[in-house]
Protein backbone atom coordinates (compact mmCIF):
# COMPACT_ATOMS: atom_id res chain seq x y z
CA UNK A 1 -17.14 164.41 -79.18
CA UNK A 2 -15.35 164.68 -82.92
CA UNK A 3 -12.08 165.71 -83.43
CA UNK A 4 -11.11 167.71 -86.08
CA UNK A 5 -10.88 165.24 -88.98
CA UNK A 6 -14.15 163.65 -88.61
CA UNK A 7 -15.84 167.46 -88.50
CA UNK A 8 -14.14 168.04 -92.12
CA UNK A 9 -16.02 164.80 -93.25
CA UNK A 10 -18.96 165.70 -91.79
CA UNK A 11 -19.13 168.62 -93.82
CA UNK A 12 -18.02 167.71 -96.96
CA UNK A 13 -20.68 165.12 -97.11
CA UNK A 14 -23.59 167.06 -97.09
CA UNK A 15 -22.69 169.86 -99.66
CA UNK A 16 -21.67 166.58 -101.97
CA UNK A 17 -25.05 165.23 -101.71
CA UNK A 18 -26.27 168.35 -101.94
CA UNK A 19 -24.23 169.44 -105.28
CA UNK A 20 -25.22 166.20 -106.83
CA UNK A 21 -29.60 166.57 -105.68
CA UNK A 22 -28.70 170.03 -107.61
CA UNK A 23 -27.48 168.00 -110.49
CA UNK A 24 -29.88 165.68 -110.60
CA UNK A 25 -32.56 167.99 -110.61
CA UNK A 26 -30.87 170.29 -113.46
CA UNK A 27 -30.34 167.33 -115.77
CA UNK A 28 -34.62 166.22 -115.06
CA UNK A 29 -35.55 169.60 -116.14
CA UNK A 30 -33.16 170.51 -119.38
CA UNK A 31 -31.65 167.34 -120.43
CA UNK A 32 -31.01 168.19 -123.71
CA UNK A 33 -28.33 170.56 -121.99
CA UNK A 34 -26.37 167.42 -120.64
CA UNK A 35 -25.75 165.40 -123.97
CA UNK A 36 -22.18 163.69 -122.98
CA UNK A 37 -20.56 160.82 -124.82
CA UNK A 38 -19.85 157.62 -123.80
CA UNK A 39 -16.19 157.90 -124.50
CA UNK A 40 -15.83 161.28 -122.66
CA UNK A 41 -17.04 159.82 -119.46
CA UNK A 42 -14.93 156.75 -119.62
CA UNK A 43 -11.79 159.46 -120.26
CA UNK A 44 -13.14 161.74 -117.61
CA UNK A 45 -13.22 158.04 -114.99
CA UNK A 46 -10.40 155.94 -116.27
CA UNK A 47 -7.67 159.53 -117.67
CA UNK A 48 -6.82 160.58 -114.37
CA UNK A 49 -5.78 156.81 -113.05
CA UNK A 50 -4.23 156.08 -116.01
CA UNK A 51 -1.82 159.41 -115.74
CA UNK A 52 -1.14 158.35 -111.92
CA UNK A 53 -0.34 155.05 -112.53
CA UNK A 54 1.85 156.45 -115.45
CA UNK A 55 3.57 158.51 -113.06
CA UNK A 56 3.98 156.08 -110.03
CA UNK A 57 5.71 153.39 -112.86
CA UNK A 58 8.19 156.20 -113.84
CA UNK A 59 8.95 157.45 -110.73
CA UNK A 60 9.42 153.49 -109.12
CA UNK A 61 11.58 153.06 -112.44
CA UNK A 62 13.56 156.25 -111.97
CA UNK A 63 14.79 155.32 -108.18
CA UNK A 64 15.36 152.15 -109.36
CA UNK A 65 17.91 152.93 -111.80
CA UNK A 66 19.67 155.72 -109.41
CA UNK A 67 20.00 153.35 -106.75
């Protein structure tokens, strides 16, 4: 009935949800232990794209120029 694939999603969704109900819950009982900036977050969403994209444009560049 599910192939292989569809079993790996199948499990990774519940321990998400249940990582993040774990979260949730820590940060309703001690939230002065979860003080973040605004600015980290925004590095911690938009840094990792940013240093992909970076990559991908060098890398597109870089065959460019060999070819």
């Amino acid at each position: 009935m599910f192939d292989k694939k569809n079993l790996k999603i199948f499990l990774i969704w519940p321990i998400s949800v249940l990582l993040a109900t774990f979260f949730r819950l820590y940060g309703l009982l001690k939230p002065e232990s979860l003080l973040i900036n605004n600015y980290l977050v925004l590095l911690l969403v938009f840094g990792p794209a940013l240093v992909v994209t970076i990559i991908l444009v060098f890398n597109k560049i870089l065959k460019v120029e060999s070819n």
